[in-house]
N, C-alpha and C. Protein backbone atom coordinates (compact mmCIF):
# COMPACT_ATOMS: atom_id res chain seq x y z
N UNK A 1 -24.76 108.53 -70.48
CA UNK A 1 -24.97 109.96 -70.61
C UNK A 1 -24.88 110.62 -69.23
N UNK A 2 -24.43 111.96 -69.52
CA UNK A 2 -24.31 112.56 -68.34
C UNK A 2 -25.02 113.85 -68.22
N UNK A 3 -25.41 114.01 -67.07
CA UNK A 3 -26.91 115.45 -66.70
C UNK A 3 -26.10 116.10 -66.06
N UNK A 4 -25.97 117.11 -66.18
CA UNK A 4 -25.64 118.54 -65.00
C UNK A 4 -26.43 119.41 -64.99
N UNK A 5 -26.45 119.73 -63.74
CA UNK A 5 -27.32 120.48 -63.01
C UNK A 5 -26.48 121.48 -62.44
N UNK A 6 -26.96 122.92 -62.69
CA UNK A 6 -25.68 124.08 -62.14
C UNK A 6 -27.03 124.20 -60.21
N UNK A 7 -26.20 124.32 -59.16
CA UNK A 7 -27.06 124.61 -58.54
C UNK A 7 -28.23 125.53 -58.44
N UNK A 8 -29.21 125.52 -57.75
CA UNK A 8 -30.35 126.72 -57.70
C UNK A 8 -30.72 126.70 -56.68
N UNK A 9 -31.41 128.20 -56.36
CA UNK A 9 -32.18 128.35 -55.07
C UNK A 9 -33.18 127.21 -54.69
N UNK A 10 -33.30 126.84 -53.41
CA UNK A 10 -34.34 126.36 -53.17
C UNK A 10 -35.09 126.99 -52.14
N UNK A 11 -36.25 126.83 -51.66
CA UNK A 11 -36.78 127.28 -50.94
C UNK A 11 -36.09 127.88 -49.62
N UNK A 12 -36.28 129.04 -49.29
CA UNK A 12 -35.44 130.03 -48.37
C UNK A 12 -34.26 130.07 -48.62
N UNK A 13 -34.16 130.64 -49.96
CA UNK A 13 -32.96 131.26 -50.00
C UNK A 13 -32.01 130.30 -50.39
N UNK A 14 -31.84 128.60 -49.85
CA UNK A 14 -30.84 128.16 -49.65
C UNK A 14 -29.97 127.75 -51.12
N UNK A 15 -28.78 127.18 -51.08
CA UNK A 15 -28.15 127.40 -52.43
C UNK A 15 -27.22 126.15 -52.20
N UNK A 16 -27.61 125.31 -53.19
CA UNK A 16 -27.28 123.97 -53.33
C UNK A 16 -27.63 123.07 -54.00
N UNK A 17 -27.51 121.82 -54.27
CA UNK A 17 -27.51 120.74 -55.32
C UNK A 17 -29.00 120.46 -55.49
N UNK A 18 -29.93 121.08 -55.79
CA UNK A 18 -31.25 121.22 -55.67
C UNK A 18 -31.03 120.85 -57.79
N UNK A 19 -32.31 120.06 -58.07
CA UNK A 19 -32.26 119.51 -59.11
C UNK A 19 -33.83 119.51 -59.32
N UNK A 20 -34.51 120.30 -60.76
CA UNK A 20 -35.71 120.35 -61.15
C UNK A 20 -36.20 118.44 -61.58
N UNK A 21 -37.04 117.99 -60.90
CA UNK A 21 -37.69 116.82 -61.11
C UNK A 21 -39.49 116.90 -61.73
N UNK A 22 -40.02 116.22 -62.43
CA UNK A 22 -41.07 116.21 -62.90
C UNK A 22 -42.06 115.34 -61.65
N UNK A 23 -42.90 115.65 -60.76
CA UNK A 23 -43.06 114.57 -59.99
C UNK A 23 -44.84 113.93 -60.66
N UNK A 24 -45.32 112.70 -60.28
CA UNK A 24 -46.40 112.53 -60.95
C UNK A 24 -47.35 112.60 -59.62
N UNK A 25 -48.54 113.38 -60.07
CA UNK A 25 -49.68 112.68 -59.61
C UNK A 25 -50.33 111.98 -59.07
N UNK A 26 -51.41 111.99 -58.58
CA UNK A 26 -52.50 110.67 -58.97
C UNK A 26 -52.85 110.61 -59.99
N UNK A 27 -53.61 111.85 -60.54
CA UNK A 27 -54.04 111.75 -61.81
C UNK A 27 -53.22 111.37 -63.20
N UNK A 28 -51.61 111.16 -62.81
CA UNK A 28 -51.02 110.97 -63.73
C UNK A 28 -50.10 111.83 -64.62
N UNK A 29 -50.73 113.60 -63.91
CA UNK A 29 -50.18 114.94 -64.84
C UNK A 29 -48.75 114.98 -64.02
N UNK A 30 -48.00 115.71 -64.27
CA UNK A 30 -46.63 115.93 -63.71
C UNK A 30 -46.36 117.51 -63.24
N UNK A 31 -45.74 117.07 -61.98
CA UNK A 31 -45.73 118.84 -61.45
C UNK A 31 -44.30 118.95 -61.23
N UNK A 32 -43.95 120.25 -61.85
CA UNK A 32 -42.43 120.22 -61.50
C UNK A 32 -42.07 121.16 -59.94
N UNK A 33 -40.74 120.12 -59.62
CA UNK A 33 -40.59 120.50 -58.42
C UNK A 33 -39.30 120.43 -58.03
N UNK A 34 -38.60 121.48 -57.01
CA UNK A 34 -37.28 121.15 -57.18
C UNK A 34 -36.48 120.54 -55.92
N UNK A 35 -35.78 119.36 -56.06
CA UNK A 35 -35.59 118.68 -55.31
C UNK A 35 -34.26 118.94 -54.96
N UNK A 36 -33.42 118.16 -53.68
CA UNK A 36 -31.96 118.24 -53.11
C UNK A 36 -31.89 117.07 -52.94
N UNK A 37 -30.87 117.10 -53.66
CA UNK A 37 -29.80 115.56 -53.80
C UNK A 37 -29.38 115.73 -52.31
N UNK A 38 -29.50 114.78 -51.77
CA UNK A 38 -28.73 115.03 -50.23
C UNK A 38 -28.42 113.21 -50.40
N UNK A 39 -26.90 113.58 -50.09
CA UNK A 39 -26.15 112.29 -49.93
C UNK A 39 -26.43 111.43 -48.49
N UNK A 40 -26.31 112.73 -47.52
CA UNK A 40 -26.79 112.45 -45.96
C UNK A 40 -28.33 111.92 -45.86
N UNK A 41 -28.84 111.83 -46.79
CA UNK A 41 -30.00 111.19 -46.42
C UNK A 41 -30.46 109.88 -46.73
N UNK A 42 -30.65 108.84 -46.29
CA UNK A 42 -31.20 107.76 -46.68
C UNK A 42 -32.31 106.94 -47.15
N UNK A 43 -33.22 108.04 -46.77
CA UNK A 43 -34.85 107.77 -47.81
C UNK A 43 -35.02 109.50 -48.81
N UNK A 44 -35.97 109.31 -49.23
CA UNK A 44 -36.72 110.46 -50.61
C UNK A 44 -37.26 110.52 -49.11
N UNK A 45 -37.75 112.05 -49.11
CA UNK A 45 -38.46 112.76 -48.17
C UNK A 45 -39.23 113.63 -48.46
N UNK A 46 -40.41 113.37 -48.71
CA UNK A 46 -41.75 114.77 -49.31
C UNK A 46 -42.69 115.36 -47.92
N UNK A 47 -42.27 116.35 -48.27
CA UNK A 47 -42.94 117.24 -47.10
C UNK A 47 -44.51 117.03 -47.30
N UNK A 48 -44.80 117.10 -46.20
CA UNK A 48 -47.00 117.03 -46.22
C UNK A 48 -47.13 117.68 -47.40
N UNK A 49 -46.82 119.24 -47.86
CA UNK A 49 -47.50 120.38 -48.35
C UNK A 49 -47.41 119.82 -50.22
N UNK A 50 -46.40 119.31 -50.73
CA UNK A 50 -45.90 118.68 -51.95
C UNK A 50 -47.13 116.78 -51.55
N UNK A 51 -47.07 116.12 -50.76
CA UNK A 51 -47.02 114.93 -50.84
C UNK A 51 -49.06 114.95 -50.86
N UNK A 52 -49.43 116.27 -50.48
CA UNK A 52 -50.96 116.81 -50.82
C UNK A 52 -51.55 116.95 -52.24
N UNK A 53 -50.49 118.06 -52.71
CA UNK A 53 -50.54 118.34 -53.99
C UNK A 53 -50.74 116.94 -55.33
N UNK A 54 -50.16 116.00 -54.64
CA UNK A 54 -49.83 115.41 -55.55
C UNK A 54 -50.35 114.04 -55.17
N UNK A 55 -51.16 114.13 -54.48
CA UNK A 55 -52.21 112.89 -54.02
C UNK A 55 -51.41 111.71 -53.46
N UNK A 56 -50.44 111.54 -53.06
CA UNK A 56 -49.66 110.51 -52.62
C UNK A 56 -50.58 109.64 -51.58
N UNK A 57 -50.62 108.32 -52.10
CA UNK A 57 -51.17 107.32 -50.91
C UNK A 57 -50.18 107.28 -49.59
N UNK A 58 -50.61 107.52 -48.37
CA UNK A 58 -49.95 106.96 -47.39
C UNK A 58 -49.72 106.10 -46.40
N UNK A 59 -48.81 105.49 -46.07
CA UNK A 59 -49.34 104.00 -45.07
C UNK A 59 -49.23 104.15 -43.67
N UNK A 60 -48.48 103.57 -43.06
CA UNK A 60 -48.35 103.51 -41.52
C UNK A 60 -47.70 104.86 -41.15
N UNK A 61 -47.86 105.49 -39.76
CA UNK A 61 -47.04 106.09 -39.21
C UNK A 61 -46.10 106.04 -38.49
N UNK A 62 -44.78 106.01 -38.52
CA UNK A 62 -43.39 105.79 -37.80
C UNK A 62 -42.89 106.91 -37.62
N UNK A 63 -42.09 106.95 -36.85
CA UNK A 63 -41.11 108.07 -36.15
C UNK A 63 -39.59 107.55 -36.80
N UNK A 64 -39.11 108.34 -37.00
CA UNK A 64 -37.43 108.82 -37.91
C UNK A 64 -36.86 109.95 -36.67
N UNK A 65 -35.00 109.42 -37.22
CA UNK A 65 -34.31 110.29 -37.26
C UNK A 65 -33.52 110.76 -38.25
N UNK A 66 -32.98 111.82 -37.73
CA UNK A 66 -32.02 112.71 -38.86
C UNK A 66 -31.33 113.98 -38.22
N UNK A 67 -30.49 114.52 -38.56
CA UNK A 67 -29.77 115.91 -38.25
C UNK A 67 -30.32 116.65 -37.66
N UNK A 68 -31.82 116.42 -37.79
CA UNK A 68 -32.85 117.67 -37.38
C UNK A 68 -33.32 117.21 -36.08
N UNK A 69 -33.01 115.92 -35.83
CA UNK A 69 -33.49 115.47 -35.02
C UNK A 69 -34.72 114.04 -34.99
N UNK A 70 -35.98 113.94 -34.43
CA UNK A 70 -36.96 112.87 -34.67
C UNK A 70 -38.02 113.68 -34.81
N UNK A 71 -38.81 112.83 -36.49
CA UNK A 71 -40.02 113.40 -36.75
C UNK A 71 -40.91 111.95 -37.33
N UNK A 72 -42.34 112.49 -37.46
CA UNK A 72 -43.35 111.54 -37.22
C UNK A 72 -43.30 111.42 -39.29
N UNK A 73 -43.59 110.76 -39.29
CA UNK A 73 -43.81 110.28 -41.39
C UNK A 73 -44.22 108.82 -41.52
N UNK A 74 -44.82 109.14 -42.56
CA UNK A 74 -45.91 108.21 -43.27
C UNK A 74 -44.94 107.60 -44.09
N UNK A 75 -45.25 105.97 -44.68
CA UNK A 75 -44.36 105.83 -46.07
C UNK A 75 -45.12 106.08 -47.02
N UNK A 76 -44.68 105.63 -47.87
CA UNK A 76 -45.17 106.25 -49.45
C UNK A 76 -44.52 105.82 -50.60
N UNK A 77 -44.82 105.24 -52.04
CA UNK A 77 -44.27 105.20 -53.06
C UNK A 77 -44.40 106.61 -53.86
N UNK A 78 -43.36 107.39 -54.48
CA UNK A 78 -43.07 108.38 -55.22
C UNK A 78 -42.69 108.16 -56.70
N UNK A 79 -43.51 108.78 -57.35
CA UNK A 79 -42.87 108.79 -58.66
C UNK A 79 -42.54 110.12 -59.44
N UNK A 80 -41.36 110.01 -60.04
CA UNK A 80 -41.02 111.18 -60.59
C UNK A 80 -40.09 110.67 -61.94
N UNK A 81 -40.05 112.32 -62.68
CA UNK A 81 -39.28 111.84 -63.65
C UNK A 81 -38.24 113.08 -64.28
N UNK A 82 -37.10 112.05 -64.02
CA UNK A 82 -35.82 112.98 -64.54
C UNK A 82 -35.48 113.31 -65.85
N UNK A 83 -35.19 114.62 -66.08
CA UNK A 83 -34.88 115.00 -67.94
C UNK A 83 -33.55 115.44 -67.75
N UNK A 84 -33.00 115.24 -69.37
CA UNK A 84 -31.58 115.83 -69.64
C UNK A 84 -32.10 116.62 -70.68
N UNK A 85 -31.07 116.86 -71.37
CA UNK A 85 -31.12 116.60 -72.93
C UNK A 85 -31.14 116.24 -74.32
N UNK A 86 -30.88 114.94 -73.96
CA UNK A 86 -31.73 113.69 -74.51
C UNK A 86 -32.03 112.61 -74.28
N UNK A 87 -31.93 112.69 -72.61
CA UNK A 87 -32.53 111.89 -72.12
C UNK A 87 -33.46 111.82 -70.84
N UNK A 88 -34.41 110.94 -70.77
CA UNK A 88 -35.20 110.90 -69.47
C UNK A 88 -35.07 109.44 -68.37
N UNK A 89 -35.21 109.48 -67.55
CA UNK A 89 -35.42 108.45 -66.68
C UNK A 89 -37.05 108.41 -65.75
N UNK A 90 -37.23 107.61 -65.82
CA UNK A 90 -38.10 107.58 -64.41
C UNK A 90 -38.16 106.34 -63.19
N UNK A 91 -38.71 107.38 -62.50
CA UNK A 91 -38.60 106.93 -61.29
C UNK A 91 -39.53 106.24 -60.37
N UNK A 92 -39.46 104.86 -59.39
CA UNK A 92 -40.50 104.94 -58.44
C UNK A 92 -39.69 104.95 -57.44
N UNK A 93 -39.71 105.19 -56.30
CA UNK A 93 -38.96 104.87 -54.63
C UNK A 93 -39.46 104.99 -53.83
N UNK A 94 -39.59 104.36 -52.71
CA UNK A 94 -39.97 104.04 -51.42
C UNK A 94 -39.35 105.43 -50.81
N UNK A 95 -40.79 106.10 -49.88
CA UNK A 95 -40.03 107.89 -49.49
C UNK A 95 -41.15 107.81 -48.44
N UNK A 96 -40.89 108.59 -47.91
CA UNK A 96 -41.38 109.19 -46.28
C UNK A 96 -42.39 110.19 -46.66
N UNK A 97 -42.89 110.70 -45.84
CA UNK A 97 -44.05 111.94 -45.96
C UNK A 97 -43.83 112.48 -44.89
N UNK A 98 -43.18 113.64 -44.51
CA UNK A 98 -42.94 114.03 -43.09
C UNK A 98 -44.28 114.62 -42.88
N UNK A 99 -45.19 114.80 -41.36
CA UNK A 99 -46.50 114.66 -41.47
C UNK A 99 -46.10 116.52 -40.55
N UNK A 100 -45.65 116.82 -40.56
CA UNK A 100 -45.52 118.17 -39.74
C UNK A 100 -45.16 119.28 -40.78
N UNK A 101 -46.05 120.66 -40.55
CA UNK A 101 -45.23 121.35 -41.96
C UNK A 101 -44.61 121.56 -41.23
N UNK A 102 -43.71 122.09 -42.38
CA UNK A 102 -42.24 122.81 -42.61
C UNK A 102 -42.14 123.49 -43.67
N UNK A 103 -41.03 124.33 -43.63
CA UNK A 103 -40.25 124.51 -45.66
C UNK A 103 -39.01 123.95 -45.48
N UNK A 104 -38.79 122.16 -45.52
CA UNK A 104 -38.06 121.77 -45.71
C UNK A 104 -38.24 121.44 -47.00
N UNK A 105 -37.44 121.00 -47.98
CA UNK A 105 -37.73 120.61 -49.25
C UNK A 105 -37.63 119.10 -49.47
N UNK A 106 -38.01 118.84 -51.05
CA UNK A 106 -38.00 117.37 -50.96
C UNK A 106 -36.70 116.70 -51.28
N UNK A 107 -36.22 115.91 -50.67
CA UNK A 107 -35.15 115.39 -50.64
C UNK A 107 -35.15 114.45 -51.19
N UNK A 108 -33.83 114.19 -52.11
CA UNK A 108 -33.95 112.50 -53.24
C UNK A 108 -32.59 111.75 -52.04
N UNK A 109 -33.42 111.26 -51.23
CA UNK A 109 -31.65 110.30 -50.80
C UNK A 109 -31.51 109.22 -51.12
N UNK A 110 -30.40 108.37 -51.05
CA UNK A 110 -30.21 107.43 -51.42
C UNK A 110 -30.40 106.71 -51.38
N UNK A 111 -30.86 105.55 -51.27
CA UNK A 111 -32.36 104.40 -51.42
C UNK A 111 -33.07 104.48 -52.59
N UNK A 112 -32.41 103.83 -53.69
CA UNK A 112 -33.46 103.90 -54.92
C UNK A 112 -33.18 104.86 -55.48
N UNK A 113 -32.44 105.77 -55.77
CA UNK A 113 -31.98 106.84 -56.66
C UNK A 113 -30.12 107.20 -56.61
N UNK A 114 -29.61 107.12 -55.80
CA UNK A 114 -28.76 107.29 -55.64
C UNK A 114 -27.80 106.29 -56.82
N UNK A 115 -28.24 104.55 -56.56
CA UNK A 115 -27.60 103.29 -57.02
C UNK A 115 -27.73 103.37 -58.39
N UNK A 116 -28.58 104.34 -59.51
CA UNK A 116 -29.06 104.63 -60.78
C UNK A 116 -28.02 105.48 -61.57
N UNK A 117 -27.05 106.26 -60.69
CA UNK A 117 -26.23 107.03 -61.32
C UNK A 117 -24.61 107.29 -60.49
N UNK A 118 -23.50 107.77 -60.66
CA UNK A 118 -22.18 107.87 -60.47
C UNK A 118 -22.89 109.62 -60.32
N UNK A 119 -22.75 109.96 -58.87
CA UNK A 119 -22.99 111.37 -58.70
C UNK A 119 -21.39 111.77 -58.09
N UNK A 120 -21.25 113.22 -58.88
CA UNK A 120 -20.30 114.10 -58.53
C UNK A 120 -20.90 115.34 -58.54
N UNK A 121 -20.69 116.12 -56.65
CA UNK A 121 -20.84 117.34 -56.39
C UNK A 121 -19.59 118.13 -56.90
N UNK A 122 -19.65 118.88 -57.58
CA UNK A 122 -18.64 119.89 -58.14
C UNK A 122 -19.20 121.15 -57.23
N UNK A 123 -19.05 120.65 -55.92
CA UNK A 123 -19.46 122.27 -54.80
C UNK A 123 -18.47 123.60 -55.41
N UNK A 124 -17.35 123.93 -55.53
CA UNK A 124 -17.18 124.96 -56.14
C UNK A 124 -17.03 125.47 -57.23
N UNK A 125 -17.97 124.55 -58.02
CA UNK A 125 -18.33 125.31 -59.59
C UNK A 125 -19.77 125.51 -59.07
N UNK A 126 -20.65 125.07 -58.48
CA UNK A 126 -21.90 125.15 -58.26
C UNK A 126 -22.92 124.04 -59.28
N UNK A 127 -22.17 122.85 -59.30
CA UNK A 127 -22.35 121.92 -60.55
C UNK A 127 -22.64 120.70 -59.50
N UNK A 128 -24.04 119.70 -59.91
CA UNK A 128 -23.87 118.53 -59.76
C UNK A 128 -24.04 117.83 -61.23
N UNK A 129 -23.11 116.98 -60.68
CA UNK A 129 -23.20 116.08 -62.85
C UNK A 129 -23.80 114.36 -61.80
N UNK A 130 -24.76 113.86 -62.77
CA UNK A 130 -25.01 112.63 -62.95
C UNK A 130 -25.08 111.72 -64.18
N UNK A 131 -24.22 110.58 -63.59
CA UNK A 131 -23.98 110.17 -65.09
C UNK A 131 -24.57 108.45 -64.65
N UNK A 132 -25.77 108.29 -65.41
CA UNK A 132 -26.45 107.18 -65.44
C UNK A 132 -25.47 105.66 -65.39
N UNK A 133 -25.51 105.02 -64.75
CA UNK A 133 -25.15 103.57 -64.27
C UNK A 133 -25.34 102.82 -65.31
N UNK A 134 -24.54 102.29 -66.21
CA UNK A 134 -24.92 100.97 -66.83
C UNK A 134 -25.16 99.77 -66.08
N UNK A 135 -26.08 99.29 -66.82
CA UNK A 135 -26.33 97.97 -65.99
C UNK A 135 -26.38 96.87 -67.10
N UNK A 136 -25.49 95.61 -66.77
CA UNK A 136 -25.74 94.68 -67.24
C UNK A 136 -25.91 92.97 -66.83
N UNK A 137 -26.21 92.62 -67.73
CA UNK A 137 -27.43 91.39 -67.85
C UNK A 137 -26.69 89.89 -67.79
C-alpha cells in the first residue's frame, strides 16, 4: 500500500515534506505531531520542547553534526505511529533529543524509518508518496 502526503506547513512558515505522525507518550496516549521526512538526515531528531511533552527517557550526552553545524543531544528510543487509509504502521527508532531550544522540527531520518518504505518526493506536485516495503521470510 501506498500513503501520500500532499506537503504542509511546518513550523515557521516552512513548506515541505512534513508528514502528520501520532507520537506516543509515556503514558501511552498519542500526540499528534508533524514531522519532516528529511532524506539528509541520518537519525529521528526531537527537539527538547516535543521530547518533554512526551516524557521521552534520555541517555548519554554526545555532540553531533549536521548542516547546521554541531549540537549537544541526548539518545533516546521514539515511538510513533503512522496512518493511511487503511492502514497503520508503528514505529520504534533510535533518535536524538537535541538539548538546546529551537523551532527546529522533528525530523524522521533515515535510520529505522527510511528502510520500511520506497519514498518518492514528488517536490513539484507538493506530494510525498510512501509505499511500504515488503518483506520476506
Amino acid at each position: 500500500m501506498t500513503i501520500i502526503y500532499r506537503y504542509v506547513h511546518g513550523e515557521e512558515h516552512q513548506r515541505g515534506p512534513f508528514i502528520p505522525i501520532l507520537a506516543r507518550t509515556r503514558e501511552g496516549h498519542f500526540l499528534k505531531v508533524s514531522a519532516l521526512v528529511d532524506s539528509g538526515a541520518d537519525h529521528t531528531v526531537v527537539p527538547k520542547r516535543i521530547a518533554t511533552l512526551l516524557g521521552l527517557t534520555q541517555g548519554n550526552e554526545i555532540k553531533t553534526t549536521g548542516i547546521g553545524g554541531s549540537a549537544k543531544v541526548k539518545t533516546s528510543t521514539f515511538q510513533f505511529l503512522l496512518k493511511g487509509n487503511r492502514e497503520k504502521y508503528t514505529f520504534t527508532v533510535q533518535s536524538l533529543v537535541i538539548q538546546e531550544e529551537n523551532n527546529m522540527p522533528l525530523l524522521l531520518g533515515r535510520d529505522g524509518f527510511f528502510n520500511h518504505f520506497h519514498i518518492t518526493f514528488r517536490h513539484n506536485e507538493e506530494k510525498i508518496m510512501l509505499k511500504k516495503v515488503q518483506t520476506s521470510f
